[in-house]
N, C-alpha and C. Protein backbone atom coordinates (compact mmCIF):
# COMPACT_ATOMS: atom_id res chain seq x y z
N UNK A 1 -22.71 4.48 -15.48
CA UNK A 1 -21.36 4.84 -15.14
C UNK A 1 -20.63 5.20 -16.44
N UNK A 2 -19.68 6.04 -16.47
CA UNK A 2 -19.14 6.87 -18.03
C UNK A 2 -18.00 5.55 -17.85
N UNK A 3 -17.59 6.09 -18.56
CA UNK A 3 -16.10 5.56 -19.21
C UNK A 3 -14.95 6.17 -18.55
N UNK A 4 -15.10 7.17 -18.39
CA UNK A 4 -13.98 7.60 -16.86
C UNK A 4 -13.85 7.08 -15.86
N UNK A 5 -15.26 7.39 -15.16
CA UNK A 5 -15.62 6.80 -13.74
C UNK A 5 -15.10 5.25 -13.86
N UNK A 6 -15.11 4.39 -15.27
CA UNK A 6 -14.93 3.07 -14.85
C UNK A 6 -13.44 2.60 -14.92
N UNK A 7 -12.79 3.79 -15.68
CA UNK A 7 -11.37 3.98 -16.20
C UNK A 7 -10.85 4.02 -14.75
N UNK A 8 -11.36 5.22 -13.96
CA UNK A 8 -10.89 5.51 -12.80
C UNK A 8 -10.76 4.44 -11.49
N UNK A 9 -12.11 3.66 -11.82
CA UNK A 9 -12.09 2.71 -10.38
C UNK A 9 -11.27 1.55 -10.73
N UNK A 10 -10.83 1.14 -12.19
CA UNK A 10 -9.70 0.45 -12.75
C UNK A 10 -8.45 0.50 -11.94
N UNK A 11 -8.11 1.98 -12.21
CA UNK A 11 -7.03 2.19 -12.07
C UNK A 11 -6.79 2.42 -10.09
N UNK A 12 -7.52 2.90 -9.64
CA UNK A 12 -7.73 3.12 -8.01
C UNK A 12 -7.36 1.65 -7.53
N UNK A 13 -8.39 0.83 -8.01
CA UNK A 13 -8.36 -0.82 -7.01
C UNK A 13 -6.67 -1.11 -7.77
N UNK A 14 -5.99 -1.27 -8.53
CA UNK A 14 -5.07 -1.28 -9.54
C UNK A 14 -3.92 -0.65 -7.99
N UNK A 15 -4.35 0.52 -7.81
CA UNK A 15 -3.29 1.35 -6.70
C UNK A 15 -3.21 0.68 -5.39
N UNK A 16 -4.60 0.80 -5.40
CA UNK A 16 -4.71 -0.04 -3.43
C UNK A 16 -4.49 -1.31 -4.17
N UNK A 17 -4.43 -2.32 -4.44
CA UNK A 17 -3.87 -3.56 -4.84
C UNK A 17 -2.18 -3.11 -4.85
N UNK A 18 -1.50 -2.24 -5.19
CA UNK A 18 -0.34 -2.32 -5.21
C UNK A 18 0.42 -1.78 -4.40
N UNK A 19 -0.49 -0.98 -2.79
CA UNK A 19 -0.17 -0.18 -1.98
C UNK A 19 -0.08 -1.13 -1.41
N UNK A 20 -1.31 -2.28 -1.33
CA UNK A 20 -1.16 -3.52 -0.48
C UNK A 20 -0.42 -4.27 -0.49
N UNK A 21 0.20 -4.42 -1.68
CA UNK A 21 1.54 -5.24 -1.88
C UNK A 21 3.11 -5.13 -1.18
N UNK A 22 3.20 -3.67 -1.32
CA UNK A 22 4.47 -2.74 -1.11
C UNK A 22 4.35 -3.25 0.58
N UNK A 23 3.03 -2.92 1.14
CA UNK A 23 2.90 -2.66 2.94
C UNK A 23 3.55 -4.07 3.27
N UNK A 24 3.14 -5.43 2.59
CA UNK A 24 2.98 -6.60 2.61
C UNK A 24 4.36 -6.89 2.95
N UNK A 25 5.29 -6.12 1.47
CA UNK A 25 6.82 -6.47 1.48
C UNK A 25 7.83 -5.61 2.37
N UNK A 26 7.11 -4.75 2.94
CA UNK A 26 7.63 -3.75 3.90
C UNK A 26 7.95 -4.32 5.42
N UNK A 27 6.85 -5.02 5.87
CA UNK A 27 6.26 -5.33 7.17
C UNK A 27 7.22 -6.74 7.65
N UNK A 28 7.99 -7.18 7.03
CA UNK A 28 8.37 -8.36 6.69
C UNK A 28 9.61 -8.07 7.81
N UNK A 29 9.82 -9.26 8.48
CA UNK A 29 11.04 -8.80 9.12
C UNK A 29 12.54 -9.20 8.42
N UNK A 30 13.04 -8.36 8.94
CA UNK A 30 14.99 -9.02 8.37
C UNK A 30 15.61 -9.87 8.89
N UNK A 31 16.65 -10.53 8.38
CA UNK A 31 17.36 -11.79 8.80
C UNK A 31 18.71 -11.30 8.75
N UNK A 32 18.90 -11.20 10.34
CA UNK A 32 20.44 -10.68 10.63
C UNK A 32 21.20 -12.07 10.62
N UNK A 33 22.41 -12.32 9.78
CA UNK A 33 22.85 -13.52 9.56
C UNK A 33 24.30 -13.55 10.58
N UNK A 34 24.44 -12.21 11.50
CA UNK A 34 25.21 -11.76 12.41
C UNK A 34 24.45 -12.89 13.54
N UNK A 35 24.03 -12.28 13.85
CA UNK A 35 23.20 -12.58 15.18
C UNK A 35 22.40 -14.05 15.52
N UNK A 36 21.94 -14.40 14.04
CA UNK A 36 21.70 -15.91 13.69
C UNK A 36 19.91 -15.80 14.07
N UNK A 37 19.27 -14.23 13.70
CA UNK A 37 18.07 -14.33 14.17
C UNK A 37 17.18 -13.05 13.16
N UNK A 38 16.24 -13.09 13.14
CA UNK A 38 15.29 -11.82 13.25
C UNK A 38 15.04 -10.49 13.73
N UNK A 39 14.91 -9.42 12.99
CA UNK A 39 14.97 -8.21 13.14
C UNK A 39 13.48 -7.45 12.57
N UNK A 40 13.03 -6.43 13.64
CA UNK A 40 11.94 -5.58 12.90
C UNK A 40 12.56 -4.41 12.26
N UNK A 41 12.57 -4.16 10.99
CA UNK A 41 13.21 -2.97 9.56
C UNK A 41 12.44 -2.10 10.27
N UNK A 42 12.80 -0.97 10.77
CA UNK A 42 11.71 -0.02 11.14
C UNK A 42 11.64 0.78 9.76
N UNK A 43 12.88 0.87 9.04
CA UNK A 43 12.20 1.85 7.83
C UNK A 43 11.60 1.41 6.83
N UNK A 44 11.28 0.06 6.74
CA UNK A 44 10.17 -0.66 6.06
C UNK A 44 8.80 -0.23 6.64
N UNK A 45 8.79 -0.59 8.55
CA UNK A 45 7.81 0.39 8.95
C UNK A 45 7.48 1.24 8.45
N UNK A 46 8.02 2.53 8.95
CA UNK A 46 7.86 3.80 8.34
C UNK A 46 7.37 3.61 6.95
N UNK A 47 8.32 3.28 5.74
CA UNK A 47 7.67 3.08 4.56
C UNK A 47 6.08 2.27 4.31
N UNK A 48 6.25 1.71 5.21
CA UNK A 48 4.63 0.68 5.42
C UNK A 48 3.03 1.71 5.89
N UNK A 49 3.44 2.80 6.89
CA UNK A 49 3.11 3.37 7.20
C UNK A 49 2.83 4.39 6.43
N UNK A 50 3.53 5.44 5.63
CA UNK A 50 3.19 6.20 4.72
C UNK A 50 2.45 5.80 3.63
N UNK A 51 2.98 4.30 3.23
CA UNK A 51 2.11 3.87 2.04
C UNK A 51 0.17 3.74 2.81
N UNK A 52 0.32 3.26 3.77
CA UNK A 52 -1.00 2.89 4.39
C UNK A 52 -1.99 4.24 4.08
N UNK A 53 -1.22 5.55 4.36
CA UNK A 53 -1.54 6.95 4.69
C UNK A 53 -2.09 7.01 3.30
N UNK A 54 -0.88 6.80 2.11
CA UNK A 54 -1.61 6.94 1.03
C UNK A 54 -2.67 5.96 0.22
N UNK A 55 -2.76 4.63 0.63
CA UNK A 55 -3.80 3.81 0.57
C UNK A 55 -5.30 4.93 0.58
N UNK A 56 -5.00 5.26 2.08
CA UNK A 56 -6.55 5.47 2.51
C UNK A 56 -7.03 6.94 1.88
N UNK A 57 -6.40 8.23 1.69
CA UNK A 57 -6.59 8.85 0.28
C UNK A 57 -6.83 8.68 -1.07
N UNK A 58 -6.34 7.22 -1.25
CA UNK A 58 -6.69 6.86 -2.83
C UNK A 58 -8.00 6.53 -2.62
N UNK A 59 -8.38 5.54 -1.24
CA UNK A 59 -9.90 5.03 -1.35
C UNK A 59 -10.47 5.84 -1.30
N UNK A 60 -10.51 6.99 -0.60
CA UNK A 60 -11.21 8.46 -0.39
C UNK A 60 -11.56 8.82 -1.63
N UNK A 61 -10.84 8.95 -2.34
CA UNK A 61 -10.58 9.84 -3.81
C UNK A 61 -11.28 8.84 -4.52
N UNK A 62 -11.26 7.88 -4.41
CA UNK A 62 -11.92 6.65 -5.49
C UNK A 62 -13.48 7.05 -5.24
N UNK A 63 -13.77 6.54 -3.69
CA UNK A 63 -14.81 6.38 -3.54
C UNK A 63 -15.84 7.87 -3.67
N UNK A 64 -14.75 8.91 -4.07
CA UNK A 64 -15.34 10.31 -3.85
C UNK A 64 -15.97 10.33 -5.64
N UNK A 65 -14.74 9.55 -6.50
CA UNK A 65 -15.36 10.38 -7.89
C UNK A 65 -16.63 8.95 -8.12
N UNK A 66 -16.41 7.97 -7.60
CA UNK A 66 -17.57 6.81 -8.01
C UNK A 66 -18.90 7.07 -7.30
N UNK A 67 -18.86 7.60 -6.18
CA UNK A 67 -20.33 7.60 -5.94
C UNK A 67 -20.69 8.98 -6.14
């Protein structure tokens, strides 16, 4: 394996590790202090969702220049 390829899968798991994070803090529900209860953020959704989209392109792309 070169020194790229290992540079690269560094930095890839590095991305999906931090795509996973973002989805993690996205997915989370809100605390309406109105209502005295819980709420689903849909645009955390959404944001959860696009990140997911780009998750699975990075693994693509990872797994495209490593093997």
């Amino acid at each position: 394996m070169t020194w790229i390829k290992l540079l690269s899968l560094i930095l890839g798991l590095n991305a999906l590790a931090f795509f996973w994070i973002v989805i993690n803090a996205m997915t989370r529900p809100v605390y309406n202090k109105m209502h005295n209860m819980y709420h689903d953020d849909e645009k955390g959704r959404a944001i959860a969702n696009w990140t997911i989209f780009a998750m699975i392109i990075v693994a693509f792309l990872l797994g495209y220049i490593v093997g």
